[in-house]
C-alpha atoms as a PDB file:
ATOM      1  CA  UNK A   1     -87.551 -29.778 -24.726  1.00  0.00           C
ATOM      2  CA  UNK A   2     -90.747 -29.748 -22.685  1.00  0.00           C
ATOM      3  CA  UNK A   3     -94.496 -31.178 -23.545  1.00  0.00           C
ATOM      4  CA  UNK A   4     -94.770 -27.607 -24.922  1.00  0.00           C
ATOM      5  CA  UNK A   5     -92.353 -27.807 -27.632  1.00  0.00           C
ATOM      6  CA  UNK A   6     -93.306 -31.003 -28.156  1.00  0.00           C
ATOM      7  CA  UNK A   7     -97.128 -29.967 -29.200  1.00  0.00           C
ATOM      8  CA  UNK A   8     -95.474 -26.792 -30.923  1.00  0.00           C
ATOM      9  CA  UNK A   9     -92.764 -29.538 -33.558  1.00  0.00           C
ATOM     10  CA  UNK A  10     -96.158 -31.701 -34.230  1.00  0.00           C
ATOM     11  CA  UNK A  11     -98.316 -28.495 -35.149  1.00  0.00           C
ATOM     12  CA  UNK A  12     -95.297 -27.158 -37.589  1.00  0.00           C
ATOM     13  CA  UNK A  13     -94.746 -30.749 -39.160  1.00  0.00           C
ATOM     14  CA  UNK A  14     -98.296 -30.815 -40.214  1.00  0.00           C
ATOM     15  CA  UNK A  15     -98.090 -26.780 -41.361  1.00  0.00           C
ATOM     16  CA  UNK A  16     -94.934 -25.168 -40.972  1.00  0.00           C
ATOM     17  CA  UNK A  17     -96.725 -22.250 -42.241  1.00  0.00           C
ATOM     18  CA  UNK A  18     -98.780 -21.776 -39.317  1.00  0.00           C
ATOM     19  CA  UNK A  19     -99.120 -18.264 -38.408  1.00  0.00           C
ATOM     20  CA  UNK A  20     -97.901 -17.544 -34.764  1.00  0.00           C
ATOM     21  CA  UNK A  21    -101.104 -15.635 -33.602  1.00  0.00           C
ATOM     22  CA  UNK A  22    -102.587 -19.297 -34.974  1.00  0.00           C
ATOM     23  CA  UNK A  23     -99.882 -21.149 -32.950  1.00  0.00           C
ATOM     24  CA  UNK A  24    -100.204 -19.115 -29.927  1.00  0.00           C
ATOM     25  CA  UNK A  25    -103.670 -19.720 -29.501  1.00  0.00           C
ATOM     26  CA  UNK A  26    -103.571 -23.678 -30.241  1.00  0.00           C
ATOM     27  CA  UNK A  27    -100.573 -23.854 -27.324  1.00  0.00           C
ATOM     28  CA  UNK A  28    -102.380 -21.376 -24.815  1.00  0.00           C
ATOM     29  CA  UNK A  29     -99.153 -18.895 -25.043  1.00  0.00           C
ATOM     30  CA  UNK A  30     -98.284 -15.213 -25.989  1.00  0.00           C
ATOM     31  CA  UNK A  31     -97.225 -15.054 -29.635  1.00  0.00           C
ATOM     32  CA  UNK A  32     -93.523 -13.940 -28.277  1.00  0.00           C
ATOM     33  CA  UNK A  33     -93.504 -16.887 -26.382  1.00  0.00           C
ATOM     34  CA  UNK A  34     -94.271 -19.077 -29.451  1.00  0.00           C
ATOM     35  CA  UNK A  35     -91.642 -17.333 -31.342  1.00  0.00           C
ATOM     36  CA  UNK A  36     -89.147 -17.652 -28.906  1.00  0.00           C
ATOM     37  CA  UNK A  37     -89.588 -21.120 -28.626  1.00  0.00           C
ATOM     38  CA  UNK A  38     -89.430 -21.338 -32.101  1.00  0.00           C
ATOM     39  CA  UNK A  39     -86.278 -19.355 -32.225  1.00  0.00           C
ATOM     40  CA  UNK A  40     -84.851 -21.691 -29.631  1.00  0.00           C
ATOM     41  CA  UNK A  41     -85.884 -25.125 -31.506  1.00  0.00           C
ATOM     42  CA  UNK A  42     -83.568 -23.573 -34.462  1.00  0.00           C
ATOM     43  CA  UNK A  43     -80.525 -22.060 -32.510  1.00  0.00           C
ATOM     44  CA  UNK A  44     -80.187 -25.431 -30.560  1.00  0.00           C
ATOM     45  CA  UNK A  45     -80.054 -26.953 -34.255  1.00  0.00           C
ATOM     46  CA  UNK A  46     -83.674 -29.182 -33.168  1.00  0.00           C
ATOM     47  CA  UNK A  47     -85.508 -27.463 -36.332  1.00  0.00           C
ATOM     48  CA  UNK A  48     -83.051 -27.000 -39.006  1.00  0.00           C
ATOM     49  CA  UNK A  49     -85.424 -26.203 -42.336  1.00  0.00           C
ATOM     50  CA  UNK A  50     -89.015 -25.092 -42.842  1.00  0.00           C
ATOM     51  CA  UNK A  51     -89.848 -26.720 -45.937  1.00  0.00           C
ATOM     52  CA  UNK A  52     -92.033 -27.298 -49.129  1.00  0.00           C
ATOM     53  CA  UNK A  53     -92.282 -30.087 -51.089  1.00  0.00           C
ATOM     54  CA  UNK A  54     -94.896 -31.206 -53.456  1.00  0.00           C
ATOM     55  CA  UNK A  55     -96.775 -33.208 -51.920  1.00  0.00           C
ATOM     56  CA  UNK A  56     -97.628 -36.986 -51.943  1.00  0.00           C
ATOM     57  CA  UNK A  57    -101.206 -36.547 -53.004  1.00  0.00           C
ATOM     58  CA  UNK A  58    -100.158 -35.050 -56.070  1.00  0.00           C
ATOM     59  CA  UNK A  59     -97.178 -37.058 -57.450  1.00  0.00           C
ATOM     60  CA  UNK A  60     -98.959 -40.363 -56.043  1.00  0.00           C
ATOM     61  CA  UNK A  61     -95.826 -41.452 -54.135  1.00  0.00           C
ATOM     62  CA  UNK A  62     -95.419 -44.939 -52.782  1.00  0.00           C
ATOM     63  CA  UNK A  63     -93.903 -44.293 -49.029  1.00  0.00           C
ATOM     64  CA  UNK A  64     -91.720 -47.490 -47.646  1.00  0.00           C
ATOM     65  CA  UNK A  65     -90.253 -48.083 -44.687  1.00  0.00           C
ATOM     66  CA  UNK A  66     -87.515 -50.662 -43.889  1.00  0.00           C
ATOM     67  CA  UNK A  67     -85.978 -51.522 -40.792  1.00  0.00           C
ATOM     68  CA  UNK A  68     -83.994 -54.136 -39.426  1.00  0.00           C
ATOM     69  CA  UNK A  69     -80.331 -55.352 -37.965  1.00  0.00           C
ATOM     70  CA  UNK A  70     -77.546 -54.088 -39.769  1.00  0.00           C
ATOM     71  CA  UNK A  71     -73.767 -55.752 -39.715  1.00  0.00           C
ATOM     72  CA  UNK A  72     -72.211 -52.223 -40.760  1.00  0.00           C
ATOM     73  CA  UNK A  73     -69.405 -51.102 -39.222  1.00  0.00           C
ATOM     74  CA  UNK A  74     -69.886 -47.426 -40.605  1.00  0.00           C
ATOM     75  CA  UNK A  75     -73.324 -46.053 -40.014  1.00  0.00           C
ATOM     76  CA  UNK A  76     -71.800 -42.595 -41.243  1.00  0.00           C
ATOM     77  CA  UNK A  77     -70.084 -43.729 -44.257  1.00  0.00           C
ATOM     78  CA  UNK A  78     -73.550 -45.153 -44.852  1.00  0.00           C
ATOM     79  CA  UNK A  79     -75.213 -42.364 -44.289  1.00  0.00           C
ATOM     80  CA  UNK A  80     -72.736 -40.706 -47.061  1.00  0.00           C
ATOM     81  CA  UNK A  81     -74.076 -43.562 -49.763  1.00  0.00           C
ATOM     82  CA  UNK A  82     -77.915 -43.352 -48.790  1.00  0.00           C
ATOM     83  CA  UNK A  83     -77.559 -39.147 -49.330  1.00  0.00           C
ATOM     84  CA  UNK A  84     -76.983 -39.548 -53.261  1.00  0.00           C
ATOM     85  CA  UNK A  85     -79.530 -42.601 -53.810  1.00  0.00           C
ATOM     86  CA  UNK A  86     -83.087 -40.301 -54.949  1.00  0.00           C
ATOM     87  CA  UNK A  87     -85.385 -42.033 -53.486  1.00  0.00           C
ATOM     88  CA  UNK A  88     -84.213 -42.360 -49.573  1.00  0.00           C
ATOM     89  CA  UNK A  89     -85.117 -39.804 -46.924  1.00  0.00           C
ATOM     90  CA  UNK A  90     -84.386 -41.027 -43.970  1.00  0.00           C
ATOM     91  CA  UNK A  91     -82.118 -42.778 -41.972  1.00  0.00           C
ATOM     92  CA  UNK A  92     -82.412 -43.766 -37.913  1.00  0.00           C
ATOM     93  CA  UNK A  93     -79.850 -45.530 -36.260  1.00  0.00           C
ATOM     94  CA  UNK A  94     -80.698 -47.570 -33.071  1.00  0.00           C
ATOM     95  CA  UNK A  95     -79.573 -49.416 -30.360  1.00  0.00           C
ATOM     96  CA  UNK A  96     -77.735 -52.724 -31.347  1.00  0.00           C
ATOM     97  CA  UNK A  97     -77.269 -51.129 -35.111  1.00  0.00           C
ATOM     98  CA  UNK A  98     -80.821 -51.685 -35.841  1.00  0.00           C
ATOM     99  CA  UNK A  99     -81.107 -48.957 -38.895  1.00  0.00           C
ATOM    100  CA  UNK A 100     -84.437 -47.625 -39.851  1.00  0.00           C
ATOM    101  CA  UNK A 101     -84.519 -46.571 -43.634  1.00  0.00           C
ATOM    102  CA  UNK A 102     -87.627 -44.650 -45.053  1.00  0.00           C
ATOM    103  CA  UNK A 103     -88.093 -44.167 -49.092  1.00  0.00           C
ATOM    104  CA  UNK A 104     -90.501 -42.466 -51.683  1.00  0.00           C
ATOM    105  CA  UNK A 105     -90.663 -44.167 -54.449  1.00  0.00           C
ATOM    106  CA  UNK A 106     -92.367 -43.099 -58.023  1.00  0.00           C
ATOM    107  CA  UNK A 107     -94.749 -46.171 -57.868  1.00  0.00           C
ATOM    108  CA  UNK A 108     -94.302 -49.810 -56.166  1.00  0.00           C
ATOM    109  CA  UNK A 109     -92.033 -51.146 -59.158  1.00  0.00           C
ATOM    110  CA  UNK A 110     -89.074 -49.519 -58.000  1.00  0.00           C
ATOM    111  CA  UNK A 111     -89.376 -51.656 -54.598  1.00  0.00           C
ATOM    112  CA  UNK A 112     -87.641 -54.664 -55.640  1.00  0.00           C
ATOM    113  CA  UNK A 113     -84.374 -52.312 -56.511  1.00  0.00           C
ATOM    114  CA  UNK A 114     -84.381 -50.624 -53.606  1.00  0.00           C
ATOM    115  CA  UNK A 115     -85.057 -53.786 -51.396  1.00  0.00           C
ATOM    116  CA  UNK A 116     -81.717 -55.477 -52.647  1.00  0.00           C
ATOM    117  CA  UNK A 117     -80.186 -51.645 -52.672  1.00  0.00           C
ATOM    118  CA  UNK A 118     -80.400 -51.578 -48.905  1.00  0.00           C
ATOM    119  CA  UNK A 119     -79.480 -55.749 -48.446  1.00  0.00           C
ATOM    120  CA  UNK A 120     -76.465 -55.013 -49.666  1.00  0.00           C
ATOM    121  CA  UNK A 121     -75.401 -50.881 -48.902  1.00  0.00           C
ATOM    122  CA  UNK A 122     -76.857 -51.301 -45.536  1.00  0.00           C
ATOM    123  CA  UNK A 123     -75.992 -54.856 -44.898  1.00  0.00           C
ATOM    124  CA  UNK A 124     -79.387 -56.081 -43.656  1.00  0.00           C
ATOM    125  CA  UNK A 125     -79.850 -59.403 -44.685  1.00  0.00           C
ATOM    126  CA  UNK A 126     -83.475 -59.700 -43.525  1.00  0.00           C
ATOM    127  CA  UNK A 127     -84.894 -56.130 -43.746  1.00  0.00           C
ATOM    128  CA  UNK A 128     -88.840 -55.838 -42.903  1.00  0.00           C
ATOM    129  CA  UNK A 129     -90.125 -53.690 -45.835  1.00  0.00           C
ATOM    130  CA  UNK A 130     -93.323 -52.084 -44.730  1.00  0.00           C
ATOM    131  CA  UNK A 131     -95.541 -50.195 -47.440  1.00  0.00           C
ATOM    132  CA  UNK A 132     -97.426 -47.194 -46.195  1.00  0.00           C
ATOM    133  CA  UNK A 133    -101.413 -46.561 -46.790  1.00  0.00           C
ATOM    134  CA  UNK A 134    -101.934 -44.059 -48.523  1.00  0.00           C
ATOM    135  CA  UNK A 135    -102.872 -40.728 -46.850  1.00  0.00           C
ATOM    136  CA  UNK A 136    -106.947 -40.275 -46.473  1.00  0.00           C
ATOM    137  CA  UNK A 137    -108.104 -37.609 -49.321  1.00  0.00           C
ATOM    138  CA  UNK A 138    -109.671 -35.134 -46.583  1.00  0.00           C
ATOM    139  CA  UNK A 139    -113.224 -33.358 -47.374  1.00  0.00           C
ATOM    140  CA  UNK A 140    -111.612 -29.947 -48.843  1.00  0.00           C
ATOM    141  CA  UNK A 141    -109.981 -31.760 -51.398  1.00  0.00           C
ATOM    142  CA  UNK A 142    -111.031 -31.151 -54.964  1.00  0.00           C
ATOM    143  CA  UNK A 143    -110.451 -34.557 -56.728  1.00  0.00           C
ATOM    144  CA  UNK A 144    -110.976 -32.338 -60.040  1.00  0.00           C
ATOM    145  CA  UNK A 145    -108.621 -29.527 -59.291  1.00  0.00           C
ATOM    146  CA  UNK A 146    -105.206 -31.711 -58.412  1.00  0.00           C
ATOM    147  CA  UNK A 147    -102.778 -30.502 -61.486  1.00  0.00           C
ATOM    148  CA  UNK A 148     -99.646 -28.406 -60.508  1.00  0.00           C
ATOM    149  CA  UNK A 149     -98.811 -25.961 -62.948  1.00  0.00           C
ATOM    150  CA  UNK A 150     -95.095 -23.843 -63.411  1.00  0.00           C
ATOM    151  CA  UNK A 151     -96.390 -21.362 -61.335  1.00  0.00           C
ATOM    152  CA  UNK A 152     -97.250 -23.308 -58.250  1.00  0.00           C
ATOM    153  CA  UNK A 153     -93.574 -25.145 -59.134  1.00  0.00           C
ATOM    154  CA  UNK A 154     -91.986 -21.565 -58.623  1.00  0.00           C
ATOM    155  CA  UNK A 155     -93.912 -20.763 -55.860  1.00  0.00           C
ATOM    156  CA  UNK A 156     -92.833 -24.068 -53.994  1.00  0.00           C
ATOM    157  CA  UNK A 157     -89.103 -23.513 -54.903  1.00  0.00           C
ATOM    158  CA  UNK A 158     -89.540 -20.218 -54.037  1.00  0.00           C
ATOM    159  CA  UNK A 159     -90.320 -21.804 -50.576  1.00  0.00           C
ATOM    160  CA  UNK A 160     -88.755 -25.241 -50.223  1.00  0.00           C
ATOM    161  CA  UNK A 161     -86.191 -24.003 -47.777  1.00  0.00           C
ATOM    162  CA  UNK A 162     -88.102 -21.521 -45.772  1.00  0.00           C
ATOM    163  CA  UNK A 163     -91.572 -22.000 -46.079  1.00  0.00           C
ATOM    164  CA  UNK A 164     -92.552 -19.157 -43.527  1.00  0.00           C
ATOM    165  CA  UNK A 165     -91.322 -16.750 -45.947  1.00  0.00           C
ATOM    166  CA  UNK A 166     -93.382 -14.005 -46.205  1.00  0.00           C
ATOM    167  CA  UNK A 167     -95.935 -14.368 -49.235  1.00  0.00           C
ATOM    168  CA  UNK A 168     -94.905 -10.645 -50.119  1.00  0.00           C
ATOM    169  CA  UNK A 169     -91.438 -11.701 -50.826  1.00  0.00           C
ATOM    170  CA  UNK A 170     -92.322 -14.750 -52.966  1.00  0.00           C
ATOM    171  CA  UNK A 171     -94.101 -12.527 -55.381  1.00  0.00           C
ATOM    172  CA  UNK A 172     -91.476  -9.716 -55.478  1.00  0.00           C
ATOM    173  CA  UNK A 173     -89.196 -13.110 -55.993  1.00  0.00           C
ATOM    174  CA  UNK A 174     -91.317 -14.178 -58.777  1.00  0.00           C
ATOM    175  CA  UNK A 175     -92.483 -11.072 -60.329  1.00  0.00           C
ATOM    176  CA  UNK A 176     -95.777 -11.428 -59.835  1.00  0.00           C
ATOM    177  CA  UNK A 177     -98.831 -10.080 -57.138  1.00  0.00           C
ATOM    178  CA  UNK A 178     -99.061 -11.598 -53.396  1.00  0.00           C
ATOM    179  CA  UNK A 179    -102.706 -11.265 -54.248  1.00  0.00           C
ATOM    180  CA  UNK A 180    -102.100 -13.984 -56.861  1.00  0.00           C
ATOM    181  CA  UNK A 181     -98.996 -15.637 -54.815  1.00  0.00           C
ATOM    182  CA  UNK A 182    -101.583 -15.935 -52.026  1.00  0.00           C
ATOM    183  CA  UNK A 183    -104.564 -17.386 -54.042  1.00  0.00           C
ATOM    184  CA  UNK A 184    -101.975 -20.398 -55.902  1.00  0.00           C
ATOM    185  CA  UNK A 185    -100.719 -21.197 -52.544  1.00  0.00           C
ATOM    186  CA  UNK A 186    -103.920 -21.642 -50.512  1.00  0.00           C
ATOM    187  CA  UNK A 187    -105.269 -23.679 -53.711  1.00  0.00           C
ATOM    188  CA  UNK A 188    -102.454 -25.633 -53.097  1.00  0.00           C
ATOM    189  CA  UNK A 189    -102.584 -26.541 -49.192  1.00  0.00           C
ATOM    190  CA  UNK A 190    -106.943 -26.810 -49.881  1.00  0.00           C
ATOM    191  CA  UNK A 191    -106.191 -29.508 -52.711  1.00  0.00           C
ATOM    192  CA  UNK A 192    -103.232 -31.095 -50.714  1.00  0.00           C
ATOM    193  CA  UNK A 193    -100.941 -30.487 -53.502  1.00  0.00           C
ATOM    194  CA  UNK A 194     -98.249 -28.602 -51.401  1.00  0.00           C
ATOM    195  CA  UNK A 195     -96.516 -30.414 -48.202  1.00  0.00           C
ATOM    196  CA  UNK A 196     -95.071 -27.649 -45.265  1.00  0.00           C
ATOM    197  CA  UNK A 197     -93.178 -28.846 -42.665  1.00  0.00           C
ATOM    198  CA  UNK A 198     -89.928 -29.043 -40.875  1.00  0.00           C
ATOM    199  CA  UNK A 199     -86.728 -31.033 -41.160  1.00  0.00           C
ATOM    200  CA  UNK A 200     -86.438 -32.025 -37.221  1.00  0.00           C
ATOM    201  CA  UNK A 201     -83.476 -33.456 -35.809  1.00  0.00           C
ATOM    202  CA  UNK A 202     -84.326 -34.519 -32.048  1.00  0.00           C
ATOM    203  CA  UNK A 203     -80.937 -35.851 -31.703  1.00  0.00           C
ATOM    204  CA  UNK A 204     -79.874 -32.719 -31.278  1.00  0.00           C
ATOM    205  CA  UNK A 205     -81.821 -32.387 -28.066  1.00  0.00           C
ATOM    206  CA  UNK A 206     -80.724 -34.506 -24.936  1.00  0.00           C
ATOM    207  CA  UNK A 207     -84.217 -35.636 -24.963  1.00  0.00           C
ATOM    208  CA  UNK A 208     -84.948 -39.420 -25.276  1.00  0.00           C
ATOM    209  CA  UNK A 209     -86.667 -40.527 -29.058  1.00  0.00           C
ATOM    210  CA  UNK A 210     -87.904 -43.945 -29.249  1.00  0.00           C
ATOM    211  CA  UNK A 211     -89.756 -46.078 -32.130  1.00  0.00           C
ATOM    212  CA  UNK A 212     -91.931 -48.478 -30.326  1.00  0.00           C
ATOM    213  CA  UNK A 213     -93.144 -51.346 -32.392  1.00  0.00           C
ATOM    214  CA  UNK A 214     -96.830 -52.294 -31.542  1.00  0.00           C
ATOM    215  CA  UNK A 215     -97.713 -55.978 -32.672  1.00  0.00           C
ATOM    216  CA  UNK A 216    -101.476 -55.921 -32.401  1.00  0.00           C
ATOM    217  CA  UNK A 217    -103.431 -59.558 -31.915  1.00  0.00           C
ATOM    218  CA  UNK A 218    -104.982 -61.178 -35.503  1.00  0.00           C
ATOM    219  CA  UNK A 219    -108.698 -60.676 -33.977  1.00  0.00           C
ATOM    220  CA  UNK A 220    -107.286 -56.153 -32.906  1.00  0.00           C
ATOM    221  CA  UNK A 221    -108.570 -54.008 -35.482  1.00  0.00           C
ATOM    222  CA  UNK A 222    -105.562 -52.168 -36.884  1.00  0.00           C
ATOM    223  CA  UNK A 223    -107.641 -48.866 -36.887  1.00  0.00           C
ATOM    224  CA  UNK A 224    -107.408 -49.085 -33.346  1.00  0.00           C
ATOM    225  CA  UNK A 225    -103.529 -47.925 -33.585  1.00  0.00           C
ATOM    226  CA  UNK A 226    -104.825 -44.332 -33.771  1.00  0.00           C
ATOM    227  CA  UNK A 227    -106.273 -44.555 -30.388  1.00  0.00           C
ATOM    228  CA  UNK A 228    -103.155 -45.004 -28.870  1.00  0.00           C
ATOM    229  CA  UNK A 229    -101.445 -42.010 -30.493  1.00  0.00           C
ATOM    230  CA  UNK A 230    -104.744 -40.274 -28.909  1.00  0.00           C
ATOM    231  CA  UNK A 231    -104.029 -41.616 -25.108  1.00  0.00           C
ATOM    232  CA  UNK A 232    -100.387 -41.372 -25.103  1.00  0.00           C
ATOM    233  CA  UNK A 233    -100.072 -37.859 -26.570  1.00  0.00           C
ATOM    234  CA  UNK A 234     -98.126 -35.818 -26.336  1.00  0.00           C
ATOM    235  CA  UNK A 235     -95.567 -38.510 -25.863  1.00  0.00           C
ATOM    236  CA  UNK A 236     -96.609 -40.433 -28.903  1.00  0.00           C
ATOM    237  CA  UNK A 237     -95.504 -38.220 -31.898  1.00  0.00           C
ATOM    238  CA  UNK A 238     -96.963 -40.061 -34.601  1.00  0.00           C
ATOM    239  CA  UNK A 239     -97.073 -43.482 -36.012  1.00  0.00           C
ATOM    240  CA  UNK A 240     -96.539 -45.604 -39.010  1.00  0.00           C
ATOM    241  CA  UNK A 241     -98.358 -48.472 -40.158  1.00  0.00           C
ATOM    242  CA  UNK A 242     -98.424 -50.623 -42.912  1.00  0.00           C
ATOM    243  CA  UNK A 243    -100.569 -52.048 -45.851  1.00  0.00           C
ATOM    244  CA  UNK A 244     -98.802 -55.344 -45.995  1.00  0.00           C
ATOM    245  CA  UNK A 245     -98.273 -56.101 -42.256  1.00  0.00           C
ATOM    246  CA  UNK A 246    -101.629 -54.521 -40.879  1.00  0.00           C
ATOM    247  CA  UNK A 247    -101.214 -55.810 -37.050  1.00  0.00           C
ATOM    248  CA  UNK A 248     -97.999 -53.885 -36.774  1.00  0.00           C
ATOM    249  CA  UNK A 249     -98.100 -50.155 -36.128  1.00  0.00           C
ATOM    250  CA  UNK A 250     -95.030 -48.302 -35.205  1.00  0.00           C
ATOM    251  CA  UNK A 251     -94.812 -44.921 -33.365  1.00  0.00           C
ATOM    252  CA  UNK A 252     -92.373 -42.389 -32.707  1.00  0.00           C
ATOM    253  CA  UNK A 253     -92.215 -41.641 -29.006  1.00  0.00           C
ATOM    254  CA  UNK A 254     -90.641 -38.544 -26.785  1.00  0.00           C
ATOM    255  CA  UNK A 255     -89.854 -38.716 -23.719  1.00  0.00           C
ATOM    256  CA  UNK A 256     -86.845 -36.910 -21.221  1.00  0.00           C
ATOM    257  CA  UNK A 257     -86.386 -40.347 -18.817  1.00  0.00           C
ATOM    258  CA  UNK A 258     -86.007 -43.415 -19.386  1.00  0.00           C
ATOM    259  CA  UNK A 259     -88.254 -43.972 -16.246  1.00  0.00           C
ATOM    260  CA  UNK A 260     -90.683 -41.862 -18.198  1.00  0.00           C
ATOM    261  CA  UNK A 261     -89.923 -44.737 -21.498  1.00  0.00           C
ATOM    262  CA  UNK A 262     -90.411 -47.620 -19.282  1.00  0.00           C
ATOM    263  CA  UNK A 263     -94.039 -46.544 -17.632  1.00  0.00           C
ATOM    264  CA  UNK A 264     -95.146 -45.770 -21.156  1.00  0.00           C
ATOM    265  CA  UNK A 265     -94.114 -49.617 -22.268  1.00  0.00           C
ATOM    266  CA  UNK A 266     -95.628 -50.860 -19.464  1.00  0.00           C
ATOM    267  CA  UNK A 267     -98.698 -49.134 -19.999  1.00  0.00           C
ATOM    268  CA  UNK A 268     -98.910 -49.969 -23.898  1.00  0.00           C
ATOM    269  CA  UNK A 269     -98.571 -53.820 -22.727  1.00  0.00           C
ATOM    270  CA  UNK A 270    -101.235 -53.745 -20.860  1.00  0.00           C
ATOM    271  CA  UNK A 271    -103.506 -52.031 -22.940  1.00  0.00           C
ATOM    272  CA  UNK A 272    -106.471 -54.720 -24.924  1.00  0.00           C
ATOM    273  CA  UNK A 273    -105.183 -55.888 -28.159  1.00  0.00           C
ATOM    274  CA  UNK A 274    -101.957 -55.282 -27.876  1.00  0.00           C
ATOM    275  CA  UNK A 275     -99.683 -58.526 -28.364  1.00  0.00           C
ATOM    276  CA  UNK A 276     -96.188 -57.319 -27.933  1.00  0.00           C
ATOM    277  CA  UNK A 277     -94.321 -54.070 -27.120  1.00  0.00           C
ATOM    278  CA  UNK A 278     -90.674 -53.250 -28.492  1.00  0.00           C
ATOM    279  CA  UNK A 279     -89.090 -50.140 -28.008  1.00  0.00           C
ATOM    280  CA  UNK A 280     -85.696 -48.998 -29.686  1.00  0.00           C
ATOM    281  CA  UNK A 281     -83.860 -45.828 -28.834  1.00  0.00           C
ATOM    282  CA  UNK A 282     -82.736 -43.748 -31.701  1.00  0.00           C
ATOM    283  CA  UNK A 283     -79.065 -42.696 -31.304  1.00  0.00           C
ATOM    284  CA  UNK A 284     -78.868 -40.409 -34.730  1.00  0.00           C
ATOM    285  CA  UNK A 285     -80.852 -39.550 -37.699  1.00  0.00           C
ATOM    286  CA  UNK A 286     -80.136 -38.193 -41.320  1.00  0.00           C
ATOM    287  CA  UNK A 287     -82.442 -36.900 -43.682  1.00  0.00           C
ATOM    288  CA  UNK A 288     -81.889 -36.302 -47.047  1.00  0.00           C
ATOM    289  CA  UNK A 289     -82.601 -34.777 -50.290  1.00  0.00           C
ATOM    290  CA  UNK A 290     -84.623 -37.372 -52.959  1.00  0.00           C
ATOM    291  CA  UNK A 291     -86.672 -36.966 -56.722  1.00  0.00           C
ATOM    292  CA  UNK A 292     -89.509 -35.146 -54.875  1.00  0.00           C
ATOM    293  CA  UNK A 293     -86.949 -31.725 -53.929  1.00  0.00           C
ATOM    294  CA  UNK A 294     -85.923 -32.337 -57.489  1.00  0.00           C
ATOM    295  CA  UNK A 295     -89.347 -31.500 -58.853  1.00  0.00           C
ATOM    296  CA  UNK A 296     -89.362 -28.008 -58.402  1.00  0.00           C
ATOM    297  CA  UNK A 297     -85.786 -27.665 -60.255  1.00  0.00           C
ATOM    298  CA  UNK A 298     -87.137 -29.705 -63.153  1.00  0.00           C
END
């Protein structure tokens, strides 16, 4: 992959919906260039799903992540256990069997369970358990317009494993108008209640994936993570960070060296406020299903 495809995965993780005239004009390309790229990222297995989900905003998820090492001897036989769990969406495997677990949970009760759940699937004695913040409710939002109806349900199903499907075909699917198809879904992604994105596997790629753990100073203001994601694009993919250990922030980072990796680390640890710098190559990831696909069935 090249800093191109890169900015093209980010754009579709945010909107996999994107139209390619739209994504064309955001990457400076033709829009047969865009879909050929596009057509690549999916024939070298990089982007295997467009998908829908309902979103966090409107089931008021609780997003956790865990990490830490693991004394497994079978990270795929783990992987196997962690599939049929519900709540777990995410495995990373690193160097030294550091596993990174990620979770959506119905509200913060169900932490406890799943805490223990991973001490003793995943053998981490000591995980870190970091809780997400909760995504910013953006200025289109209408706080009084936020229920999901069985429509919109059968309109996400309708999408949840190809979410560039044609709105036409959703309402011939559904029995029903794309002029209506059209107006639930854009209420939908106004209000936040729909999430479109991708299921990316950059393992699949001989590109390098890192997750470099930031620990900020006490005095850093952890708001000051974003800036980094800023400067370091489009290396920096995105970033975690965490309600109950603010001065940590931890970002998901591309590069094709590992002479690229190392200027980037050296960089970061220079930069004001930052403490420490620790980087951890990925090796493999899994994603799987949880309660949120389940919605749509239900």
């Amino acid at each position: 992959m090249d800093k191109t495809d890169i900015f093209l995965i980010q754009l579709l993780l945010v909107n996999s919906r994107l139209p390619y005239a739209e994504l064309a004009k955001k990457l400076n390309l033709s829009v047969n260039a865009v879909h050929k790229r596009i057509q690549s990222l999916v024939e070298k297995g990089v982007i295997r799903r467009f998908t829908a989900k309902v979103s966090h905003f409107a089931v008021h998820s609780v997003q956790v992540f865990i990490y830490g090492n693991s004394q497994i001897g079978n990270v795929h036989g783990l992987a196997d256990k962690l599939r049929t769990h519900g709540s777990i969406y995410w495995l990373a495997v690193g160097g030294g069997n550091y596993l990174y677990i990620g979770a959506y949970l119905r509200n913060v009760h169900e932490l406890a369970a799943l805490v223990a759940y991973i001490k003793e699937e995943a053998k981490i004695p000591e995980p870190t358990v970091g809780i997400m913040a909760a995504p910013p409710v953006l200025p289109a939002f209408n706080p009084d317009d936020t229920a999901l109806y069985a429509l919109d349900y059968q309109i996400i199903r309708a999408l949840k494993d190809d979410s560039r499907k044609p709105i036409s075909e959703v309402a011939d699917e559904l029995g029903i108008s794309a002029k209506t198809a059209r107006r639930r879904l854009n209420r939908m992604i106004k209000n936040g209640l729909i999430e479109l994105s991708v299921e990316w596997y950059p393992d699949a790629s001989n590109d390098i994936i890192t997750l470099v753990q930031l620990h900020l100073k006490p005095d850093t203001d952890p708001a000051s993570a974003f800036k980094f994601l800023r400067k370091y694009a489009p290396h920096m993919l995105f970033y975690w960070q965490f309600v109950d250990i603010p001065n940590v922030a931890t970002y998901a980072v591309w590069t094709s060296t590992m002479k690229e990796l190392q200027r980037i680390r050296e960089s970061l640890e220079k930069e004001e406020g930052v403490l420490s710098v620790v980087p951890n190559v990925l090796y493999v990831g899994y994603i799987f299903s949880t309660w949120r696909d389940q919605l749509v069935e239900q």
